[in-house]
PDB file of N, CA and C in Angstrom:
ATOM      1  N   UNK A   1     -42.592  28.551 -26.559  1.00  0.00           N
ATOM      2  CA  UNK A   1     -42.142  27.182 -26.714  1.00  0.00           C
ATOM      3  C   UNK A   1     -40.622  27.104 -26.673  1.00  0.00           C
ATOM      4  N   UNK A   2     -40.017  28.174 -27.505  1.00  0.00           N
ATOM      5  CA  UNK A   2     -38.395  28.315 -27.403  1.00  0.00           C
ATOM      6  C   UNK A   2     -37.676  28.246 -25.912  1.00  0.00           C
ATOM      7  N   UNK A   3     -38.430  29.247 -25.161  1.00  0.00           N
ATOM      8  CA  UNK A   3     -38.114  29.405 -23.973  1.00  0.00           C
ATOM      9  C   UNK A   3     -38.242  28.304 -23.163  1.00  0.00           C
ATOM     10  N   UNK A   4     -39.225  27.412 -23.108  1.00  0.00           N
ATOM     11  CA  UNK A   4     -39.652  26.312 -22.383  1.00  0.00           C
ATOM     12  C   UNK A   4     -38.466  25.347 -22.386  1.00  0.00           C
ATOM     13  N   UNK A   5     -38.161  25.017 -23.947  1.00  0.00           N
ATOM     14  CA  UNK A   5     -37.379  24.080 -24.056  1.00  0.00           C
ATOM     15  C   UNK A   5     -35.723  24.609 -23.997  1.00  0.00           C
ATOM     16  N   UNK A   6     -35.693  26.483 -24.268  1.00  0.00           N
ATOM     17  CA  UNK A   6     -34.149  26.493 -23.589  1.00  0.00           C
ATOM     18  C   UNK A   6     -33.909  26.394 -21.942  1.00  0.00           C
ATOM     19  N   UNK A   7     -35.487  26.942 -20.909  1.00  0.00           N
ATOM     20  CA  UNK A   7     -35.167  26.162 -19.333  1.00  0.00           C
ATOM     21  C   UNK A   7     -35.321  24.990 -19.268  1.00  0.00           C
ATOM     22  N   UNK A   8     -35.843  24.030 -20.136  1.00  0.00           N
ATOM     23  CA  UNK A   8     -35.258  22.511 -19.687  1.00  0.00           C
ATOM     24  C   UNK A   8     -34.031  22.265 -19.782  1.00  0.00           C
ATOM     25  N   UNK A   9     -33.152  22.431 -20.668  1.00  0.00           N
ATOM     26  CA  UNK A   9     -32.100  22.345 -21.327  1.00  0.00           C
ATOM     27  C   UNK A   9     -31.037  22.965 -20.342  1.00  0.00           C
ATOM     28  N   UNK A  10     -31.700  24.365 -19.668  1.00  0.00           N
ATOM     29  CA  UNK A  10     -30.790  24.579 -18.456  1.00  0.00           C
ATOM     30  C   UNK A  10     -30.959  24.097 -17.104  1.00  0.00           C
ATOM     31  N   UNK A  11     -31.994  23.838 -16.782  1.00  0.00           N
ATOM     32  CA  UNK A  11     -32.315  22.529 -16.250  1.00  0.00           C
ATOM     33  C   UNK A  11     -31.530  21.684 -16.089  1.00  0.00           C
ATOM     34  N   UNK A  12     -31.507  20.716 -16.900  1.00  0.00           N
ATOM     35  CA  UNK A  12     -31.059  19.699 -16.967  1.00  0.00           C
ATOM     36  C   UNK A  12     -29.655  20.109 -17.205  1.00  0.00           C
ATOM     37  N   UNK A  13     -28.982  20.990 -17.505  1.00  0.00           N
ATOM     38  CA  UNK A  13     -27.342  20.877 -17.389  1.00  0.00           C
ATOM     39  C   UNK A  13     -27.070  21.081 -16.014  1.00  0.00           C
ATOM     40  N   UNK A  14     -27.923  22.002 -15.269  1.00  0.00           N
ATOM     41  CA  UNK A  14     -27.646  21.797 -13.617  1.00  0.00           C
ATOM     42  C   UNK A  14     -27.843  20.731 -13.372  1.00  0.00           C
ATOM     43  N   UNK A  15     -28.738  20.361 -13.499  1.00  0.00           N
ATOM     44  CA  UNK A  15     -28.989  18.647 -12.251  1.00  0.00           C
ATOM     45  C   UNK A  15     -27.705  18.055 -12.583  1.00  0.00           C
ATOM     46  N   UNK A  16     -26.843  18.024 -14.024  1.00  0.00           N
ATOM     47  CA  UNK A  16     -26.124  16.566 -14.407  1.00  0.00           C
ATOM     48  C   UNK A  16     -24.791  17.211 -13.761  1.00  0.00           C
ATOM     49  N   UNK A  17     -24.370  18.650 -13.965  1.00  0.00           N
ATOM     50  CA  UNK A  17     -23.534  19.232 -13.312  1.00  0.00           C
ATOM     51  C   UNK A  17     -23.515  18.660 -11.492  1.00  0.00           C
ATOM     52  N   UNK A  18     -24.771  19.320 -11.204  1.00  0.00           N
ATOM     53  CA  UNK A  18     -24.538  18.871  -9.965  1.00  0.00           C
ATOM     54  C   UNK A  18     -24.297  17.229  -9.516  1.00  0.00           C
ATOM     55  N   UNK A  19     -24.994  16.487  -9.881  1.00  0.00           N
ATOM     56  CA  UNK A  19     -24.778  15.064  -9.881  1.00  0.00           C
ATOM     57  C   UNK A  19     -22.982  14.425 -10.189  1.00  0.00           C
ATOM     58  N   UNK A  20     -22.619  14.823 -11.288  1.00  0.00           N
ATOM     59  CA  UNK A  20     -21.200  14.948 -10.925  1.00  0.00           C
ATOM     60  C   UNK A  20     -20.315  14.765 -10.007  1.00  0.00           C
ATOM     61  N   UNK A  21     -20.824  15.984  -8.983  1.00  0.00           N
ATOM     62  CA  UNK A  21     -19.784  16.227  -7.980  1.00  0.00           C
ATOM     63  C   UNK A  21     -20.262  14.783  -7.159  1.00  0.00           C
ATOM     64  N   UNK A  22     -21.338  14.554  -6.400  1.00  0.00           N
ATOM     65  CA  UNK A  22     -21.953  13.390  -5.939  1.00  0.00           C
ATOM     66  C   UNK A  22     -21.225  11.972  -6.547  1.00  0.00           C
ATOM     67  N   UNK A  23     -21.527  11.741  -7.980  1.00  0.00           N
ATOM     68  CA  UNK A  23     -20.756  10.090  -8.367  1.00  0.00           C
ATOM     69  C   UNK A  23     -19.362  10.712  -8.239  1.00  0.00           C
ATOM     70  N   UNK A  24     -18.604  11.860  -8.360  1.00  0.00           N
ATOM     71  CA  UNK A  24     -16.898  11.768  -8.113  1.00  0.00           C
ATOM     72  C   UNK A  24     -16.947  11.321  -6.854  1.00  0.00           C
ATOM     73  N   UNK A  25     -17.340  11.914  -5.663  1.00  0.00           N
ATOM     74  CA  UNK A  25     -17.613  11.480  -4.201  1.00  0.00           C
ATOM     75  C   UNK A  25     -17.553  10.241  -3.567  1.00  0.00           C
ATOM     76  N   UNK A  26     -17.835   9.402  -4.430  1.00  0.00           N
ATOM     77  CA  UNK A  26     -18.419   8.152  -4.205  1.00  0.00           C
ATOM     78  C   UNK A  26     -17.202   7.593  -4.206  1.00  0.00           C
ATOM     79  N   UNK A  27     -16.501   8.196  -4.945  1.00  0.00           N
ATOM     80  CA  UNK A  27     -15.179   6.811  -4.706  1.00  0.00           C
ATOM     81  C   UNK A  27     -14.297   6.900  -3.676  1.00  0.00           C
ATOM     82  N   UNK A  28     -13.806   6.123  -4.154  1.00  0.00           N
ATOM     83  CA  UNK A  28     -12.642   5.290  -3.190  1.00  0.00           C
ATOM     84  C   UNK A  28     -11.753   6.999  -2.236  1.00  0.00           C
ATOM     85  N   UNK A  29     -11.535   6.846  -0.930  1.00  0.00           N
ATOM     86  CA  UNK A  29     -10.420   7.787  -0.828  1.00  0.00           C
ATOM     87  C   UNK A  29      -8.998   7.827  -0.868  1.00  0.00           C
ATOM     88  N   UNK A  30      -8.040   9.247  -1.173  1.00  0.00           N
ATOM     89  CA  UNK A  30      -6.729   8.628  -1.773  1.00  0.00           C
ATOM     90  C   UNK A  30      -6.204   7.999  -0.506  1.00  0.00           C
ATOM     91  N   UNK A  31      -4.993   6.987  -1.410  1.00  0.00           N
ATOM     92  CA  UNK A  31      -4.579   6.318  -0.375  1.00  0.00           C
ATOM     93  C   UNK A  31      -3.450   7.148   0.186  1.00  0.00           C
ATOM     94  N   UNK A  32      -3.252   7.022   1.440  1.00  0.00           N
ATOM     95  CA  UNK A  32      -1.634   7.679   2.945  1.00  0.00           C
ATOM     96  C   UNK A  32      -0.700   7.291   2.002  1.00  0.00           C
ATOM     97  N   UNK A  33       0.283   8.394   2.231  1.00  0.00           N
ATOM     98  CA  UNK A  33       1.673   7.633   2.115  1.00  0.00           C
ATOM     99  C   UNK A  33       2.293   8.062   3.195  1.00  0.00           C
ATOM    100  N   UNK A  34       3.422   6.900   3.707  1.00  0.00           N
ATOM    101  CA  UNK A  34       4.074   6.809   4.889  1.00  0.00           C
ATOM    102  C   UNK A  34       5.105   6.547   4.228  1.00  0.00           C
ATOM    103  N   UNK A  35       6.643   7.042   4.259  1.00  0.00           N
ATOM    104  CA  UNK A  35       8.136   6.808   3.403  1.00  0.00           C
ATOM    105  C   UNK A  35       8.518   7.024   4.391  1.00  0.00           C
ATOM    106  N   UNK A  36       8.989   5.633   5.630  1.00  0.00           N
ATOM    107  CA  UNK A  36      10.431   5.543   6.007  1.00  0.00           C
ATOM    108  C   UNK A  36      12.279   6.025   5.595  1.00  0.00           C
ATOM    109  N   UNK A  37      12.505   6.424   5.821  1.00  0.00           N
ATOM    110  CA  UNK A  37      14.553   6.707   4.953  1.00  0.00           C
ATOM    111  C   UNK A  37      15.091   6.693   7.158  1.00  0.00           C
ATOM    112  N   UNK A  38      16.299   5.891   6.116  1.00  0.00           N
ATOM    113  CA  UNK A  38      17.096   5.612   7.345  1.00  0.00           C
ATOM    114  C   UNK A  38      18.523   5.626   6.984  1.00  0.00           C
ATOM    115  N   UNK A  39      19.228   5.961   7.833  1.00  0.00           N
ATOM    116  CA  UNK A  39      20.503   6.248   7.516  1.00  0.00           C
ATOM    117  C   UNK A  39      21.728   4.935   7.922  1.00  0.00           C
ATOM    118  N   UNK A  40      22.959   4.930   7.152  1.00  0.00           N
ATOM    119  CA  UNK A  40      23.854   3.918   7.327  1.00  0.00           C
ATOM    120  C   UNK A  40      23.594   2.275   7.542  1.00  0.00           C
ATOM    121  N   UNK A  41      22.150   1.847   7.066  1.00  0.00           N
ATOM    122  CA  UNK A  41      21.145   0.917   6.980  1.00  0.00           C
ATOM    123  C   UNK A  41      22.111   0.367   6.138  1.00  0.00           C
ATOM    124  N   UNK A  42      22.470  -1.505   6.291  1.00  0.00           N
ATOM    125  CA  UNK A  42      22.562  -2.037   5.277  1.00  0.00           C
ATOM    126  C   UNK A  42      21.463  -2.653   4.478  1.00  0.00           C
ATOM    127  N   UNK A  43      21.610  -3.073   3.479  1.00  0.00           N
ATOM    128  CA  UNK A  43      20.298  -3.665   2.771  1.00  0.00           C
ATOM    129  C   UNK A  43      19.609  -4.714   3.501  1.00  0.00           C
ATOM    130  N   UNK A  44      19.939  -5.423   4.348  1.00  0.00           N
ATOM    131  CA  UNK A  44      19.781  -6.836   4.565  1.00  0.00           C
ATOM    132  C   UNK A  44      19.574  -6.567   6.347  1.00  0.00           C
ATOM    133  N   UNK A  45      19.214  -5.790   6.576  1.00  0.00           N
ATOM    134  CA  UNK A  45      19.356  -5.469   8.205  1.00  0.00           C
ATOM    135  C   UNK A  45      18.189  -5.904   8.812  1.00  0.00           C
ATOM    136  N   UNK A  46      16.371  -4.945   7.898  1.00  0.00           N
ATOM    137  CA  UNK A  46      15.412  -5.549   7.887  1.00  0.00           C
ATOM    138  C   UNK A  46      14.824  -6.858   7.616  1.00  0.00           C
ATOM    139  N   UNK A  47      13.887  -7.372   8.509  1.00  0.00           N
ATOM    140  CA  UNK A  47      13.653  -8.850   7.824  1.00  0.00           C
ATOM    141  C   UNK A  47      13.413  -8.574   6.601  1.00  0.00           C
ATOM    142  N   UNK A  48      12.187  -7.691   6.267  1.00  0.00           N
ATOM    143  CA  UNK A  48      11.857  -8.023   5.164  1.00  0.00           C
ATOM    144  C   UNK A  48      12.695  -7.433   4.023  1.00  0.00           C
ATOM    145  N   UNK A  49      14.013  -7.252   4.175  1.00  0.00           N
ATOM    146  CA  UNK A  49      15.000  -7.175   3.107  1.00  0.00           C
ATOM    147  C   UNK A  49      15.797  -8.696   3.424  1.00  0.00           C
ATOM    148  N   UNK A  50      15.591  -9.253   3.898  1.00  0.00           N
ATOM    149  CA  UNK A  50      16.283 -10.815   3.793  1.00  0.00           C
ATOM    150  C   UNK A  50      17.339 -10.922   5.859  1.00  0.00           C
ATOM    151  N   UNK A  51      16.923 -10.491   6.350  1.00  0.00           N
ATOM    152  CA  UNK A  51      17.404 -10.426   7.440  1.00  0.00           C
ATOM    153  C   UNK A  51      17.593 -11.536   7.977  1.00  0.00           C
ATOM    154  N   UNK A  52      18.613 -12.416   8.697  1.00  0.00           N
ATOM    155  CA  UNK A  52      18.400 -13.461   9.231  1.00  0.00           C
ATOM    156  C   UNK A  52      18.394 -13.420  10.930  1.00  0.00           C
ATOM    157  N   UNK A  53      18.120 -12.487  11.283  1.00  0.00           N
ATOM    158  CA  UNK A  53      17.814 -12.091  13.021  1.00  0.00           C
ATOM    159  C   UNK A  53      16.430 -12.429  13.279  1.00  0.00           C
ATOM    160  N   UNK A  54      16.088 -13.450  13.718  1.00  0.00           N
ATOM    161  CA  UNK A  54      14.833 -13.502  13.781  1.00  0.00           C
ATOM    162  C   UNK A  54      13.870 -12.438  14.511  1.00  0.00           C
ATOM    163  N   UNK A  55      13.043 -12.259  13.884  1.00  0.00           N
ATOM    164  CA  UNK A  55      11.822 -10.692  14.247  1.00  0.00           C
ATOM    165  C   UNK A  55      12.333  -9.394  14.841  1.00  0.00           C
ATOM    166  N   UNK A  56      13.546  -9.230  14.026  1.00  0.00           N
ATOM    167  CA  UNK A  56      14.555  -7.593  14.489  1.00  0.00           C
ATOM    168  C   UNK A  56      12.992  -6.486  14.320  1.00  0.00           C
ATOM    169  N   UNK A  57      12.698  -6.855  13.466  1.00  0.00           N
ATOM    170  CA  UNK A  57      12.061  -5.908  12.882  1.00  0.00           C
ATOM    171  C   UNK A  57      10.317  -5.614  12.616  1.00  0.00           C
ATOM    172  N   UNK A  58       9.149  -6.757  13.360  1.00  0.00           N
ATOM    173  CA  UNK A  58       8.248  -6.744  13.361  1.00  0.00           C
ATOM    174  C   UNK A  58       6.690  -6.304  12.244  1.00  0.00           C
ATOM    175  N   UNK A  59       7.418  -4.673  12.846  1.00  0.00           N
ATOM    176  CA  UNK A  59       6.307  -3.929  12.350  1.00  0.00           C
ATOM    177  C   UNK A  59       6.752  -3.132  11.276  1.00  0.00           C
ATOM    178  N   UNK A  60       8.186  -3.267  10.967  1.00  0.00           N
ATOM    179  CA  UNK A  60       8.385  -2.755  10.084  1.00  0.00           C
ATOM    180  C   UNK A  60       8.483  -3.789   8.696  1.00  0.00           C
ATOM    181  N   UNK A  61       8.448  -4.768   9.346  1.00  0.00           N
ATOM    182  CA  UNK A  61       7.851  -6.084   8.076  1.00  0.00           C
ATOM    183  C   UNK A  61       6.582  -6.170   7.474  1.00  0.00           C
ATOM    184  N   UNK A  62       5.896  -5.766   8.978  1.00  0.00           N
ATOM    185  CA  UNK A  62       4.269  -6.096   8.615  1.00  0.00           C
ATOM    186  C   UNK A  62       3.994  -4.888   7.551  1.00  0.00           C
ATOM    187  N   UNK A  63       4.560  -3.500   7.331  1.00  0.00           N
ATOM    188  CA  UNK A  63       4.517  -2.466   6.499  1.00  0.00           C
ATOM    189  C   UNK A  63       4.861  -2.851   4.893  1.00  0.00           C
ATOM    190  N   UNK A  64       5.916  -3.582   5.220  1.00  0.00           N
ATOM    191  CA  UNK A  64       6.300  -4.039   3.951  1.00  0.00           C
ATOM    192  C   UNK A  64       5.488  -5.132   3.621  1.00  0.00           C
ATOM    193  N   UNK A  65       4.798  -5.605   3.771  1.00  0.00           N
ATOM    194  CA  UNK A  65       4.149  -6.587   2.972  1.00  0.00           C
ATOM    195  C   UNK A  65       2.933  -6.225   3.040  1.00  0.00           C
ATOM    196  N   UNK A  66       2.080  -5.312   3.475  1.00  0.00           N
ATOM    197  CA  UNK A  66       0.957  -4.732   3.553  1.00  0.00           C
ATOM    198  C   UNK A  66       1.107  -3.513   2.409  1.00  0.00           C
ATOM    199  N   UNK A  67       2.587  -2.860   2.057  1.00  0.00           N
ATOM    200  CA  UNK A  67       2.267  -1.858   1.352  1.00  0.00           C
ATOM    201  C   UNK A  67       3.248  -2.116   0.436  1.00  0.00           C
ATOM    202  N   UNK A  68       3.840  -1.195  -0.153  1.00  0.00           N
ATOM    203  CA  UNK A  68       5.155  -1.094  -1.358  1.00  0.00           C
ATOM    204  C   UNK A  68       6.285  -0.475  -0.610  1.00  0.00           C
ATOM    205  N   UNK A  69       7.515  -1.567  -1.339  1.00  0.00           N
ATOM    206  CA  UNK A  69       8.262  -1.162  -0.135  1.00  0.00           C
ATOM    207  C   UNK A  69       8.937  -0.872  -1.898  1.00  0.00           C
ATOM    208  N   UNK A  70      10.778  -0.334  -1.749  1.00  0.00           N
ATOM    209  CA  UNK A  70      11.537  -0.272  -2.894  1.00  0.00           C
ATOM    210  C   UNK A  70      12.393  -1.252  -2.774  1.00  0.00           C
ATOM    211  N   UNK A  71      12.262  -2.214  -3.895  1.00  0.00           N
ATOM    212  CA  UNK A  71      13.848  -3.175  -3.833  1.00  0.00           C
ATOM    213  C   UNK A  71      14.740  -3.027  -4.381  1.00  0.00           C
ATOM    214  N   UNK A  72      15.077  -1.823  -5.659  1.00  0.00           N
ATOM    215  CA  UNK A  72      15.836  -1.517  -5.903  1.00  0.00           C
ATOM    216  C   UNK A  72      15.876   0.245  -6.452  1.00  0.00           C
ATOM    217  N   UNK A  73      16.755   0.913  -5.570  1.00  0.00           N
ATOM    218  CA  UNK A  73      16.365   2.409  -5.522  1.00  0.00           C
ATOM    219  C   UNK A  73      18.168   2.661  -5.206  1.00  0.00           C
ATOM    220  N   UNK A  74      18.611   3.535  -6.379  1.00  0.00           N
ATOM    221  CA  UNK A  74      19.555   3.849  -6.827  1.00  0.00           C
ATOM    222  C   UNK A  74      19.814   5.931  -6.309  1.00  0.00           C
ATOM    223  N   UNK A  75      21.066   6.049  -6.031  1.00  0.00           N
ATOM    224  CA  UNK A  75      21.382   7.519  -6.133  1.00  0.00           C
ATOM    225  C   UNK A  75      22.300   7.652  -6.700  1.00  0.00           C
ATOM    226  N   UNK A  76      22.590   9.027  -7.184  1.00  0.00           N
ATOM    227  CA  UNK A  76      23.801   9.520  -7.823  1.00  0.00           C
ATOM    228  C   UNK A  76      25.296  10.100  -6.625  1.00  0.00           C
ATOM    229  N   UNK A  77      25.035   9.727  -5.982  1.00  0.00           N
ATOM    230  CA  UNK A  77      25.858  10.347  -4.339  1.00  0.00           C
ATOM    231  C   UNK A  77      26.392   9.386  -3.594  1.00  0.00           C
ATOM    232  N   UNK A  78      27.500   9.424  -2.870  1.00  0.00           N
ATOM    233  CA  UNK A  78      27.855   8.072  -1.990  1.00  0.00           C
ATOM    234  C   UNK A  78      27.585   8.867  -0.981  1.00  0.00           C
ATOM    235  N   UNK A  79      27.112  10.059  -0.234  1.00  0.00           N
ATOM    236  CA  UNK A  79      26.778  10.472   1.012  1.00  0.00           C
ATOM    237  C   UNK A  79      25.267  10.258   0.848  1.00  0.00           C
ATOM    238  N   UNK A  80      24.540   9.926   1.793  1.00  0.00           N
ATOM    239  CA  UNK A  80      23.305  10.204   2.226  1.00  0.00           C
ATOM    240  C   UNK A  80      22.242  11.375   2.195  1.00  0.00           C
ATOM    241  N   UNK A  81      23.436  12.398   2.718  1.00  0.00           N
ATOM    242  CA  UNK A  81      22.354  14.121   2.946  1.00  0.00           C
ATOM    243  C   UNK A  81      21.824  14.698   1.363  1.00  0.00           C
ATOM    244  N   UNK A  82      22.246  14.341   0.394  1.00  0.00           N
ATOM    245  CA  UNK A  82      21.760  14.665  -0.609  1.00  0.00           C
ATOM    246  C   UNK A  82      20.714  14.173  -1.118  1.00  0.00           C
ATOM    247  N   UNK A  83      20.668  12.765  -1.165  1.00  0.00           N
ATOM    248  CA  UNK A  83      19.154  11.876  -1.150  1.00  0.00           C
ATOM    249  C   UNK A  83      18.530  12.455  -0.606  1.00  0.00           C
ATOM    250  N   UNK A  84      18.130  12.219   0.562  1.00  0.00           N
ATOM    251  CA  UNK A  84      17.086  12.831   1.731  1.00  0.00           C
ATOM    252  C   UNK A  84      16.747  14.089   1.291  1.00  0.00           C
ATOM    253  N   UNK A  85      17.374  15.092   0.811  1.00  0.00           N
ATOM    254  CA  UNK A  85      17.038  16.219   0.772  1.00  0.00           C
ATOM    255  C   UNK A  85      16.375  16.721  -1.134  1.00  0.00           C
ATOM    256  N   UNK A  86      16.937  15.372  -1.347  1.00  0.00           N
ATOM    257  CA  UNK A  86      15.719  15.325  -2.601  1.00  0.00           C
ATOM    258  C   UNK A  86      14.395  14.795  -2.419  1.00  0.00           C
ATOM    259  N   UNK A  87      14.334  13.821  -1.779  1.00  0.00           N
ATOM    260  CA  UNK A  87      12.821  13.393  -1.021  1.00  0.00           C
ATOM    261  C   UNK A  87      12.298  14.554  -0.683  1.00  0.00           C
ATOM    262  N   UNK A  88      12.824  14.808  -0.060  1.00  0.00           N
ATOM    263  CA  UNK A  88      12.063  16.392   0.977  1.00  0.00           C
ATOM    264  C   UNK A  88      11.658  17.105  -0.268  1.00  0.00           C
ATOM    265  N   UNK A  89      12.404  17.513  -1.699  1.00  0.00           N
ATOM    266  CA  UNK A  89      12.032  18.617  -2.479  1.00  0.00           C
ATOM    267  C   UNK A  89      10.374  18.866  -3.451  1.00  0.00           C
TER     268      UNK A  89
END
């Protein structure tokens, strides 16, 4: 009888084990990331940073309002190559 009820018991920790992996599965997949960096860019160049050129910039609008863009993103550097090469790290 001991035995019976310690293979249910192992039993049943496989099935729920395995089942597990199956409902993690189920979800959602992670989302892309795509990070544009551009150099000597003023803030205001892109439309969707306030641009007044009408449609300079298209598809790089349609990105920004489809995804997260940064509106305010600060460095410790007045050159460029150091940023970038913290992204990269």
């Amino acid at each position: 009888m001991k035995e019976n009820l310690l293979c249910s018991k192992a039993l049943a920790l496989t099935l729920g084990i395995s089942l597990m992996g199956t409902i993690c599965d189920a979800q959602s997949p992670p989302m892309n990331i795509l990070l544009f960096t551009a150099d000597d860019m003023h803030r205001d160049t892109l439309g969707c940073y306030g641009s007044t050129v009408v449609d300079i910039s298209p598809n790089l609008d349609r990105f920004a309002r489809e995804g997260l863009r940064f509106n305010n993103a600060h460095v410790n550097t007045a050159i460029c190559e150091p940023s970038r090469k913290i992204l990269a790290s």
